[in-house]
Protein backbone atom coordinates (compact mmCIF):
# COMPACT_ATOMS: atom_id res chain seq x y z
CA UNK A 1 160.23 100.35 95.89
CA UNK A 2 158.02 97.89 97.64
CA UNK A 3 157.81 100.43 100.78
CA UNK A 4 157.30 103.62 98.52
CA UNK A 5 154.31 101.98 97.18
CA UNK A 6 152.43 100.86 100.29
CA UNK A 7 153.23 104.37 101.53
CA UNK A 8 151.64 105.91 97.88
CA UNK A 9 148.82 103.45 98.36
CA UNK A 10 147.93 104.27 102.21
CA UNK A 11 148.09 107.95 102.05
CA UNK A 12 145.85 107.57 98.21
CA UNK A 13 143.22 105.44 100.50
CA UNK A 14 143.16 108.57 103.83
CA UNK A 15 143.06 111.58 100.88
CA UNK A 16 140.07 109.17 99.11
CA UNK A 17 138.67 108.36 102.58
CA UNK A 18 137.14 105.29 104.21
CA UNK A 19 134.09 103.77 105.64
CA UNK A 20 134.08 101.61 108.37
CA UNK A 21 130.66 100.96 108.43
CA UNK A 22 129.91 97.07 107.37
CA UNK A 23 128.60 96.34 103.67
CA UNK A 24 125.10 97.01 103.68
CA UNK A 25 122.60 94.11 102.87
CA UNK A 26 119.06 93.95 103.74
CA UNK A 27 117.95 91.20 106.31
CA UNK A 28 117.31 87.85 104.37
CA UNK A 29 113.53 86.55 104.87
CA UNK A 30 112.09 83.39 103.79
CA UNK A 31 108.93 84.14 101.43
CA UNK A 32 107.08 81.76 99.36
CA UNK A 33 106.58 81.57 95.61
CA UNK A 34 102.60 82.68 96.24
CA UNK A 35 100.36 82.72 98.74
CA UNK A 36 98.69 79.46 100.66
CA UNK A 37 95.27 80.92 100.72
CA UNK A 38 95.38 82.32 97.28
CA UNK A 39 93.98 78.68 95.88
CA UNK A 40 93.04 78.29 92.42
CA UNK A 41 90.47 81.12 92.14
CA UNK A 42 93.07 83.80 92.91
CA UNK A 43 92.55 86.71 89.92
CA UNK A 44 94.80 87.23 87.09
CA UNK A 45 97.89 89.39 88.12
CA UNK A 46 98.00 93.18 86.95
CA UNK A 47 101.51 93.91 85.41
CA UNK A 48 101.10 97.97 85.76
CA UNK A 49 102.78 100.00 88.10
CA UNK A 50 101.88 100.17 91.52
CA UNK A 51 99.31 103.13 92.40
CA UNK A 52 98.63 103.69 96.36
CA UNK A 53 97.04 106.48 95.76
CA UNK A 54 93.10 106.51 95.60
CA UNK A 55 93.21 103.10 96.47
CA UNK A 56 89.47 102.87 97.52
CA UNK A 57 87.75 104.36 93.79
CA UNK A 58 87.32 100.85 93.33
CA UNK A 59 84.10 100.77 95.31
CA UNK A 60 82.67 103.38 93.17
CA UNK A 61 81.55 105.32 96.14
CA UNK A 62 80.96 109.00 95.59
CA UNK A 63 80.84 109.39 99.35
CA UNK A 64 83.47 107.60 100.30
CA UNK A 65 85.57 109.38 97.13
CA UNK A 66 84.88 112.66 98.83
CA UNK A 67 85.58 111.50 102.40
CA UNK A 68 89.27 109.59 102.15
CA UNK A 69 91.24 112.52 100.75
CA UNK A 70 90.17 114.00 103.73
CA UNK A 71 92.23 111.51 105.87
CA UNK A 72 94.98 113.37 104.25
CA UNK A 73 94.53 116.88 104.12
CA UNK A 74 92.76 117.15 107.45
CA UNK A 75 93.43 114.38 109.71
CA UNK A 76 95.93 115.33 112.80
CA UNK A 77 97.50 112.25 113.33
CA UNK A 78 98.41 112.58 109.79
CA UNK A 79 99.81 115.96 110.32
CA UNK A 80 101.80 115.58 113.57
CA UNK A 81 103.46 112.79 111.40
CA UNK A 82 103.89 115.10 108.16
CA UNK A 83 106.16 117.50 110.77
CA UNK A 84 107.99 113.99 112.09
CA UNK A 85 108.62 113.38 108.06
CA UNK A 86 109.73 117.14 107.83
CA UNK A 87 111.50 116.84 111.36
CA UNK A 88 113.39 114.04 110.00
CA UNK A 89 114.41 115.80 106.79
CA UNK A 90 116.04 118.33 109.00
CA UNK A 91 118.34 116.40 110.45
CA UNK A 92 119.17 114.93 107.57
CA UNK A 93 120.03 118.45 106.08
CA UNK A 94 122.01 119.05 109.39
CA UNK A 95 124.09 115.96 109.05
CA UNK A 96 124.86 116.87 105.17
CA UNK A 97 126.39 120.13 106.58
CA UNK A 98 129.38 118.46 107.90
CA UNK A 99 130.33 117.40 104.52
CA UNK A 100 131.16 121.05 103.66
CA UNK A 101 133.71 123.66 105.03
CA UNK A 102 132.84 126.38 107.67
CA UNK A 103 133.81 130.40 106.93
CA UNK A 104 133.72 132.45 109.52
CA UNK A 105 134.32 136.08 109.76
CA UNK A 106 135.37 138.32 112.89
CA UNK A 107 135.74 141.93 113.12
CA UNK A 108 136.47 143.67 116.66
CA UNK A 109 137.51 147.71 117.12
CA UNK A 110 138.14 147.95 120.35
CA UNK A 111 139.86 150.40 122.80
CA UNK A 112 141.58 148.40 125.59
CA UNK A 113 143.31 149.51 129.18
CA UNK A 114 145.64 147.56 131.14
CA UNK A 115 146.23 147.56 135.09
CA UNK A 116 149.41 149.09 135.38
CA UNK A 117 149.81 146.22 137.75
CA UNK A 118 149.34 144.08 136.10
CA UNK A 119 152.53 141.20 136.17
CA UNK A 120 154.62 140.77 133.33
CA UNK A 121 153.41 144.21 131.44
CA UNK A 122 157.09 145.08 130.90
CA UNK A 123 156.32 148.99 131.61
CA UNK A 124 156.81 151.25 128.43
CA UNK A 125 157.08 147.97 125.99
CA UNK A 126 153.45 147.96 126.45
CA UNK A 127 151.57 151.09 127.67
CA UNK A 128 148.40 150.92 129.63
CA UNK A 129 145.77 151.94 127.05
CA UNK A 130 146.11 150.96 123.53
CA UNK A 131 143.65 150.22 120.40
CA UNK A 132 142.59 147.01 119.01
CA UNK A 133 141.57 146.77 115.68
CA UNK A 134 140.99 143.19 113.54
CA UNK A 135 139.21 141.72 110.35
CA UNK A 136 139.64 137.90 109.85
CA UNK A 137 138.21 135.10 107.65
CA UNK A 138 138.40 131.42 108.95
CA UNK A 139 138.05 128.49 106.82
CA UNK A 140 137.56 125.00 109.01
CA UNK A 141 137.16 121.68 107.24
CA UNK A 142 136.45 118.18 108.31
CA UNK A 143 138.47 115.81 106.17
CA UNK A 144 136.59 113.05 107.08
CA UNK A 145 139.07 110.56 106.31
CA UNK A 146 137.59 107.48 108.28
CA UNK A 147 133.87 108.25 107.46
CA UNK A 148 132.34 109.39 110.05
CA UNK A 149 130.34 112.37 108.69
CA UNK A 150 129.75 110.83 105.62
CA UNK A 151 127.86 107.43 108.13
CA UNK A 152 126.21 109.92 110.41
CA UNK A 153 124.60 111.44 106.92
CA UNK A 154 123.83 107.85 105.87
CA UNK A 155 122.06 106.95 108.86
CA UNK A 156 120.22 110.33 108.98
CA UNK A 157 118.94 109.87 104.89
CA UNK A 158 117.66 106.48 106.08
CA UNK A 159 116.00 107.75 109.09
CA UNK A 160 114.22 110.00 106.70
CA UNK A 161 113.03 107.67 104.60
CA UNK A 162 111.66 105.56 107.09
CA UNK A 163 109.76 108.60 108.30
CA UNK A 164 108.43 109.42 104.92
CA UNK A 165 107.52 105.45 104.78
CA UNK A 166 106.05 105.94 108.27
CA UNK A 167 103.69 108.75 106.74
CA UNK A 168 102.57 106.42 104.22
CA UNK A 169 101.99 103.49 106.33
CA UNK A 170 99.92 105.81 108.80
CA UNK A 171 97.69 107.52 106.21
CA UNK A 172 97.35 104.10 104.55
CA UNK A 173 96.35 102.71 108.50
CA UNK A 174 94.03 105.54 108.47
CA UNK A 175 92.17 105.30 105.26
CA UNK A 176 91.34 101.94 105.65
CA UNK A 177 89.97 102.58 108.97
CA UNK A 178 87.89 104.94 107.22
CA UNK A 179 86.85 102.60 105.06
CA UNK A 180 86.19 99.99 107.25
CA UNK A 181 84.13 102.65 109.52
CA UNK A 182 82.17 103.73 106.41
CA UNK A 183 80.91 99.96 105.18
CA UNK A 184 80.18 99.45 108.86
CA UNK A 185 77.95 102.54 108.77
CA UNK A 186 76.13 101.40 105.34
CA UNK A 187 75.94 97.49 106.36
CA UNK A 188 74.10 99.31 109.57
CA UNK A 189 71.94 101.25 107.16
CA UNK A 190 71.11 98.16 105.12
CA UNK A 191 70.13 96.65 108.53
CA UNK A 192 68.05 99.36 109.28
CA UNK A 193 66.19 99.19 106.06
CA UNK A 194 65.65 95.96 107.27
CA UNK A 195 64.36 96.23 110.37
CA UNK A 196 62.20 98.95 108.97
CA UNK A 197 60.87 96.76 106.60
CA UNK A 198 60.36 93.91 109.10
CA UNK A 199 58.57 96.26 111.28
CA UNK A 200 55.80 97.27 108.90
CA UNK A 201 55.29 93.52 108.54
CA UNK A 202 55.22 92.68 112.20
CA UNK A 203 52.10 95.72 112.27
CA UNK A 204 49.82 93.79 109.64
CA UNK A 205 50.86 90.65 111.55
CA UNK A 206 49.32 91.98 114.41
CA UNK A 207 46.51 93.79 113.08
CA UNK A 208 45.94 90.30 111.40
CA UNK A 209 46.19 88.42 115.17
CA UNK A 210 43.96 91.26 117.06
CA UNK A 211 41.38 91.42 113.92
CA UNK A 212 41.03 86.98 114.10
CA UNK A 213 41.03 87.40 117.98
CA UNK A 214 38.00 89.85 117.57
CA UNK A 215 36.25 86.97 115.67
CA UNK A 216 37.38 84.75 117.83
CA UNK A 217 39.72 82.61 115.79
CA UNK A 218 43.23 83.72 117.69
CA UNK A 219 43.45 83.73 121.47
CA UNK A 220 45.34 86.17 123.67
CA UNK A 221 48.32 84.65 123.46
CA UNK A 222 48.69 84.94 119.58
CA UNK A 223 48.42 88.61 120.07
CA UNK A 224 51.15 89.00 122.90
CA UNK A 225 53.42 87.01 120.54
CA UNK A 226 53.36 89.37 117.78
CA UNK A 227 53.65 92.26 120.15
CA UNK A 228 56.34 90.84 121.46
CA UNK A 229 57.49 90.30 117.90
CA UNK A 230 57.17 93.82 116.89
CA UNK A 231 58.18 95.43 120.36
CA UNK A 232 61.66 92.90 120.07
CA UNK A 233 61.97 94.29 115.87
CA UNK A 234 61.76 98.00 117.76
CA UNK A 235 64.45 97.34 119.85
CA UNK A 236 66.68 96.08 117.47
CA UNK A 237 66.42 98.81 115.14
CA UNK A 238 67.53 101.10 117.90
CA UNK A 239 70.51 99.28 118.78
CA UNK A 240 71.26 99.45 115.38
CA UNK A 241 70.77 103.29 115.23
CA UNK A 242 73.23 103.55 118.19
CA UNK A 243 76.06 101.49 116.07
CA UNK A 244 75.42 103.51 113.17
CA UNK A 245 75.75 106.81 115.25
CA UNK A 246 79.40 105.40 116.88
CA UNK A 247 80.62 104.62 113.00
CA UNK A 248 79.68 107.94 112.20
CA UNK A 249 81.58 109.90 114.76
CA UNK A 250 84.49 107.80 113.98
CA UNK A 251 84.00 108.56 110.26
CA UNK A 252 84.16 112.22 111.32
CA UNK A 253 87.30 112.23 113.80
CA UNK A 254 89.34 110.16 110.86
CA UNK A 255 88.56 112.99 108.87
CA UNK A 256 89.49 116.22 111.25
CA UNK A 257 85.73 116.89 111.53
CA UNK A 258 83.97 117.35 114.77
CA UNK A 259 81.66 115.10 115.14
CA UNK A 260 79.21 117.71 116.55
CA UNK A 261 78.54 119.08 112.76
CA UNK A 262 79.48 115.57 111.07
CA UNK A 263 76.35 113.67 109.18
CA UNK A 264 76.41 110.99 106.59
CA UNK A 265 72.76 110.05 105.12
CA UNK A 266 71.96 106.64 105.18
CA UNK A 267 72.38 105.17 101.83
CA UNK A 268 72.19 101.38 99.98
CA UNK A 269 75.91 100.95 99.33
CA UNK A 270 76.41 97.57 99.57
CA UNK A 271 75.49 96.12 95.99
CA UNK A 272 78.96 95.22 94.82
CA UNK A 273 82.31 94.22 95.85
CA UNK A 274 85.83 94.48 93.98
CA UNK A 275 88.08 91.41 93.27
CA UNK A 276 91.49 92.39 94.74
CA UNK A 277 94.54 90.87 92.57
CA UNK A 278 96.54 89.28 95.51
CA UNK A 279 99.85 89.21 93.48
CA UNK A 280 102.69 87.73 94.67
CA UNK A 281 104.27 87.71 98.34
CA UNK A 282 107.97 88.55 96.73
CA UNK A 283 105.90 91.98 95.90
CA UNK A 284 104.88 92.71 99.06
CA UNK A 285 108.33 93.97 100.22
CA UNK A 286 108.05 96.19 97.87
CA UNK A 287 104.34 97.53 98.13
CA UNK A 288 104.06 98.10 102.10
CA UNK A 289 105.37 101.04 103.41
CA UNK A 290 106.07 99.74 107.17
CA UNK A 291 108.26 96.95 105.42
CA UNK A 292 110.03 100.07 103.41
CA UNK A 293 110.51 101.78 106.88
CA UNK A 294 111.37 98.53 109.20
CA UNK A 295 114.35 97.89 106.11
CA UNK A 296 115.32 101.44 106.01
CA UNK A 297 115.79 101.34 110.18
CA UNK A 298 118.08 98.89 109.34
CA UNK A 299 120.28 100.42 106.83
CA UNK A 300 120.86 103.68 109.26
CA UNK A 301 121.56 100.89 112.27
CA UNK A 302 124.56 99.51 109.70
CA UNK A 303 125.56 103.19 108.97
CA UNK A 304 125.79 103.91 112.83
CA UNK A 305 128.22 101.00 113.37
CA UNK A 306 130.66 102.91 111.13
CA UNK A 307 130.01 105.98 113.09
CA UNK A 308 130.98 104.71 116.24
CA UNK A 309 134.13 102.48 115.10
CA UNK A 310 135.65 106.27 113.27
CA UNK A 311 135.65 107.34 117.02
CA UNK A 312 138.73 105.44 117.70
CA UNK A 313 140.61 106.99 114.93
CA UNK A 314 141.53 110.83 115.23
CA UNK A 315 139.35 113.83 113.83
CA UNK A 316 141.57 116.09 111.48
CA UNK A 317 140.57 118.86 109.86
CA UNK A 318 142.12 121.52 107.66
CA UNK A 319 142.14 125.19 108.99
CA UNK A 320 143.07 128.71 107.05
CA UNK A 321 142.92 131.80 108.37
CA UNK A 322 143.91 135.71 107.44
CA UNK A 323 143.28 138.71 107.98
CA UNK A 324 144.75 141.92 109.37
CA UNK A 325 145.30 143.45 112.82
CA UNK A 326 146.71 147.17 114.02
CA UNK A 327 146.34 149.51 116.60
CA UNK A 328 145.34 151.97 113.90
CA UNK A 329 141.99 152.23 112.48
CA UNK A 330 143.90 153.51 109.20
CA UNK A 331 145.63 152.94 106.97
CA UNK A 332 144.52 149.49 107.84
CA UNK A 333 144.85 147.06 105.09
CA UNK A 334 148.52 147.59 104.77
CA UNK A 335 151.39 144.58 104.45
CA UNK A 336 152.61 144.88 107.67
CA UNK A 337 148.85 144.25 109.27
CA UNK A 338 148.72 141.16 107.57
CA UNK A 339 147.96 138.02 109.40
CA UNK A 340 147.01 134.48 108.50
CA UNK A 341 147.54 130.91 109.37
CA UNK A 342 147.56 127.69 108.01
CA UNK A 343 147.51 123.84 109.31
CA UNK A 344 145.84 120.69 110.02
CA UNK A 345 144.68 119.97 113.36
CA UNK A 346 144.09 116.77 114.60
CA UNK A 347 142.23 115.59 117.90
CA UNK A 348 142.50 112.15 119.46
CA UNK A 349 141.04 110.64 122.24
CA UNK A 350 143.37 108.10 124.07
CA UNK A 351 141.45 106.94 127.27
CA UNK A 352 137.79 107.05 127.73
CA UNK A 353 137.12 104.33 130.32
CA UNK A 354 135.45 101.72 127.27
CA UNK A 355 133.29 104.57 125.81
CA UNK A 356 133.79 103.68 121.99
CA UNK A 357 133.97 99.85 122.79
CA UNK A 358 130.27 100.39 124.77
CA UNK A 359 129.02 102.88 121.87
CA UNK A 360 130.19 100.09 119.29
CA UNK A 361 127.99 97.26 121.03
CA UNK A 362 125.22 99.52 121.35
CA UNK A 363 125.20 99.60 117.78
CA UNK A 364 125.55 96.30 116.89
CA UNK A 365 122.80 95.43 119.27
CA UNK A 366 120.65 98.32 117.39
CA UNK A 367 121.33 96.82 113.81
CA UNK A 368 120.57 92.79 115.39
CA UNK A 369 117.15 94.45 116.99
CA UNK A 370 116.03 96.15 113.85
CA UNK A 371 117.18 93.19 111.62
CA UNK A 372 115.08 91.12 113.90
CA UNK A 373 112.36 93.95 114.08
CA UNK A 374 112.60 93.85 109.65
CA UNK A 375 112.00 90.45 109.98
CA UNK A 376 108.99 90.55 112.05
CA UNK A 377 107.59 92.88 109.90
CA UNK A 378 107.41 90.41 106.86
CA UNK A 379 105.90 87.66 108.41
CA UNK A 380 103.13 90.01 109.74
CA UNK A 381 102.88 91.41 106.41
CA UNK A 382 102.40 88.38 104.75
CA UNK A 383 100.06 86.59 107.49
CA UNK A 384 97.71 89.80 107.22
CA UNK A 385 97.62 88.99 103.33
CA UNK A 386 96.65 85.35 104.29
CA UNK A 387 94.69 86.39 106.77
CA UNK A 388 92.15 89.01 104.53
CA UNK A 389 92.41 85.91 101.38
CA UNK A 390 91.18 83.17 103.47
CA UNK A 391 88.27 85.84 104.99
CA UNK A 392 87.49 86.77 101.62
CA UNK A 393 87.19 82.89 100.31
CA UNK A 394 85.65 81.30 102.98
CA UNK A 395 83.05 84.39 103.30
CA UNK A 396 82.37 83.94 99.96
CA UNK A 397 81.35 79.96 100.38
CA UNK A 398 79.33 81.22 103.34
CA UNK A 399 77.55 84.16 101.75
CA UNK A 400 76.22 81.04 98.84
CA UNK A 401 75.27 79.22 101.93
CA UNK A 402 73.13 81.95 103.73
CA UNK A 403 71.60 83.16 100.35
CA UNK A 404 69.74 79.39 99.81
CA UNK A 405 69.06 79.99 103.63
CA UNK A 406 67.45 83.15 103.26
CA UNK A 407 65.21 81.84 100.11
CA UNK A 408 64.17 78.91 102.54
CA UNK A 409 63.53 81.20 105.49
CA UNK A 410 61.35 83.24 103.07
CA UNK A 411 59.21 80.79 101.44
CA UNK A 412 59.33 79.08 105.14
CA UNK A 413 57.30 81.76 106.68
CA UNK A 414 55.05 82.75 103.85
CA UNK A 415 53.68 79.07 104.20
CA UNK A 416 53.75 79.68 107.92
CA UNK A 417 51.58 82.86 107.67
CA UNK A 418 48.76 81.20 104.66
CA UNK A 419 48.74 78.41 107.09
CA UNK A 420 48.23 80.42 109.67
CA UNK A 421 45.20 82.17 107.98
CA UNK A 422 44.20 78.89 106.95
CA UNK A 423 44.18 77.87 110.95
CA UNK A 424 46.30 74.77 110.35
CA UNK A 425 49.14 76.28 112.49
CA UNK A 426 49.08 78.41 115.60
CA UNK A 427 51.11 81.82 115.76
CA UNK A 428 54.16 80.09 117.26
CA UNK A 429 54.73 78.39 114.24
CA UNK A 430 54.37 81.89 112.64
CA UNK A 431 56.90 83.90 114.85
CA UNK A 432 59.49 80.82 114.84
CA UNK A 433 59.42 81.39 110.81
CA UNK A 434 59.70 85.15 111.42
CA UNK A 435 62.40 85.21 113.93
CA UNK A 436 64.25 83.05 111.55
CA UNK A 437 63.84 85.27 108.60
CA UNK A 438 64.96 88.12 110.45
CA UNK A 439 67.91 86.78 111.60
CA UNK A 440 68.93 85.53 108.32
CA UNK A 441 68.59 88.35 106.43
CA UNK A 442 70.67 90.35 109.35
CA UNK A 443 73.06 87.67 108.79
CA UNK A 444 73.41 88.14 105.27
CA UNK A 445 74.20 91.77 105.48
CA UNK A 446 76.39 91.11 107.93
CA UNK A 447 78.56 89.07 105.44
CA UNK A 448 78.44 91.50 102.96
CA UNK A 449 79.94 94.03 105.66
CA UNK A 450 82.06 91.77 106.22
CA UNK A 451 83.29 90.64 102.99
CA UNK A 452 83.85 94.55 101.83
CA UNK A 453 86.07 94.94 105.19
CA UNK A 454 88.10 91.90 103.52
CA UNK A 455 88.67 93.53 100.10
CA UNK A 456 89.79 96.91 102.50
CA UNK A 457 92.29 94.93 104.97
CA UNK A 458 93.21 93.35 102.18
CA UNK A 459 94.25 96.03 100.22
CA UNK A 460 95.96 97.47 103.23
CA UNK A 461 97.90 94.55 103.66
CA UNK A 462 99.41 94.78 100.40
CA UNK A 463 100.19 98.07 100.77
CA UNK A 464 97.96 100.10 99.42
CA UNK A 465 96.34 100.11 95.70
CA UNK A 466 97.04 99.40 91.74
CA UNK A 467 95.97 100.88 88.51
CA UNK A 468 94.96 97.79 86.45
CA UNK A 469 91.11 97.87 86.15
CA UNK A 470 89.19 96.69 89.13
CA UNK A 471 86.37 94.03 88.51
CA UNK A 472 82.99 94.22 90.25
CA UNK A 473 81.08 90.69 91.90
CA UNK A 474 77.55 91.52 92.60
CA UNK A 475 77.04 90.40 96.04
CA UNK A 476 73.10 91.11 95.68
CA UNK A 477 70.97 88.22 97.03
């Protein structure tokens, strides 16, 4: 009794088929309960379901709404990856084809001739010229009873995935280089207003200088100063024009556009900047779609293992066949044409000089690298968060810092210039103060370029955008 049932409960176990794939688990990683460089002032946490899609509205940019869908549509990098994703969905569809039976038909009418040499033809038995006439179906099916087909379609689903999370994670890369190209461009365009602005001062200042040289209160030297003043401003404004020119024709090839026939106008975009809710770093597995792909990697590494350890065990399939065969053309379908067979056939390999035993080991190895490779993907997920939070904090504390700086600078130089008029100070004084106001107000929209690129990395670090209602900070001076 004992004996029938181990026998009932082996064969129930090959007709329900196995796996010999190991248990699946993802890669355990060590994350905190928040993150370090959140601090106290980190925003309240949105509870709403996660939207990466038009991520960047929350600049309330018209342009830059009409230029990142773009990135999608029109982008080639983002198309040669959309036929990967599609690429990888047709294997997967390939793989799932296994799971299902073959039918095959054959037909042949044929008229054959024999050598009449030909050994063995037993003379008359067989005459030299006869027809041959045959219709057959053929039904072929892989029982799969140790799993292979059903691993090799598990690993090619997760390889799809991954690709569709590799699609995300590249359009996600690319839009926030976009946006990152485009606040470059408009921090350049507040610096140009800047200049410009500067420049039209530096003119009076030397009209001022020439006009008190002319009645001889300035020397020659006051009025090469503020030439060299305004000349220097000139300069400066050109660099910037080149800078702005570069972030344009990146702007354009992000967006499929030849930069030939690609123009943005300058604009003064830089009044306000979002408050980005953090959340926490447990969510970020679940937000970032190079995390989604480095964990689905692994799960088609596990499946593979399974795949190779089936190849020691034998393939069997199930075959039917029928059909009928005559050297008549009619009446054809007749009982005595009728021909069919029916079996299993099984196909074993018993030496291969350590094939499956190497093919094994290569995919352990494969599962241990993209374990490790899952792993690595984390920590650099979460240090880019960390990263972009302490940028946007300490940026913060510094844009405070250069505002009172930029006050002083101001009310520094317009004592420098009614002492000047006065003649209590000599131009030096004068173009000291001015250099220093220029500089500072560069420097301050500088850190409002740079604290928009902070809200955009960090956005892109956690993978992408919500739909709770952004908030605004005015980051005017």
């Amino acid at each position: 009794m004992d004996k029938r049932r181990i026998m009932t409960t082996v064969a129930g176990a090959l007709l329900a088929g196995c796996s010999f794939a190991p248990t699946y688990h993802v890669p355990s990683t060590t994350i905190s309960a928040a993150y370090k460089e959140a601090g106290s002032w980190q925003v309240a946490q949105p509870s709403d379901r996660i939207e990466r899609d038009s991520w960047w509205k929350v600049y309330h940019d018209p342009e830059l709404d009409r230029l990142e869908p773009l990135v999608a549509t029109a982008n080639p990098d983002v198309q040669a990856a959309v036929a990967r994703h599609d690429e990888a969905i047709a294997y997967e569809h390939q793989a799932e084809s296994s799971l299902y039976p073959t039918l095959g038909a054959d037909a042949q009418v044929t008229r054959n001739r024999q050598s009449e040499r030909r050994p063995l033809r037993f003379g008359a038995v067989m005459p030299s010229s006869y027809d041959a006439n045959l219709a057959e179906l053929a039904f072929d099916y892989d029982l799969d009873l140790w799993g292979k087909v059903r691993n090799e379609v598990a690993a090619s689903k997760a390889q799809s995935e991954a690709a569709a999370d590799d699609l995300g994670s590249l359009r996600l890369s690319l839009q926030a280089n976009l946006a990152e190209a485009y606040w470059r461009l408009r921090g350049l365009d507040e610096q140009a207003q800047v200049l410009a602005d500067t420049i039209d001062t530096y003119r009076r200042a030397l009209r001022l200088t020439v006009s008190r040289r002319a009645g001889g209160i300035s020397s020659d030297l006051d009025v090469s100063r503020a030439q060299t003043q305004l000349a220097a401003a000139k300069a400066q404004a050109e660099d910037v024009k080149a800078q702005r020119a570069l972030e344009e024709h990146a702007i354009a090839a992000l967006t499929g556009t030849s930069a030939s026939t690609f123009a943005l106008n300058p604009s003064d975009a830089l009044s306000y900047l979002p408050s980005v809710p953090a959340g926490m770093p447990g969510t970020l597995l679940e937000r970032r779609p190079d995390v989604a792909a480095a964990e689905r990697r692994v799960a088609a590494a596990n499946a593979q293992i399974g795949v190779a350890r089936a190849a020691y065990f034998p393939d069997i399939s199930l075959g039917i066949a029928g059909g009928f065969e005559s050297d008549k053309f009619s009446p054809w379908f007749a009982a005595p044409e009728e021909m069919w067979s029916l079996g299993p056939t099984l196909a074993q390999t018993l030496f291969d000089g350590g094939l499956r035993r190497a093919k094994t080991a290569e995919a352990r190895a494969q599962l241990a690298q993209y374990s490790a490779n899952y792993r690595s993907t984390v920590i650099k997920a979460i240090q880019q968060v960390e990263d972009n939070l302490a940028l946007e904090h300490h940026l913060g504390d510094e844009a405070m810092r250069e505002d009172e700086a930029l006050d002083a600078s101001k009310h520094t130089l317009d004592l420098s210039m009614s002492q000047y008029r006065d003649g209590v100070v000599s131009y030096l004084d004068v173009v000291t103060a001015q250099t220093t106001e220029l500089q500072t107000q560069l420097v301050t929209v500088s850190l409002q370029t740079r604290r928009l690129l902070a809200t955009v990395g960090l956005i892109e670090a956690l993978g992408g955008g919500w739909n709770a209602p952004s908030r605004v900070v005015n980051m005017s001076p």
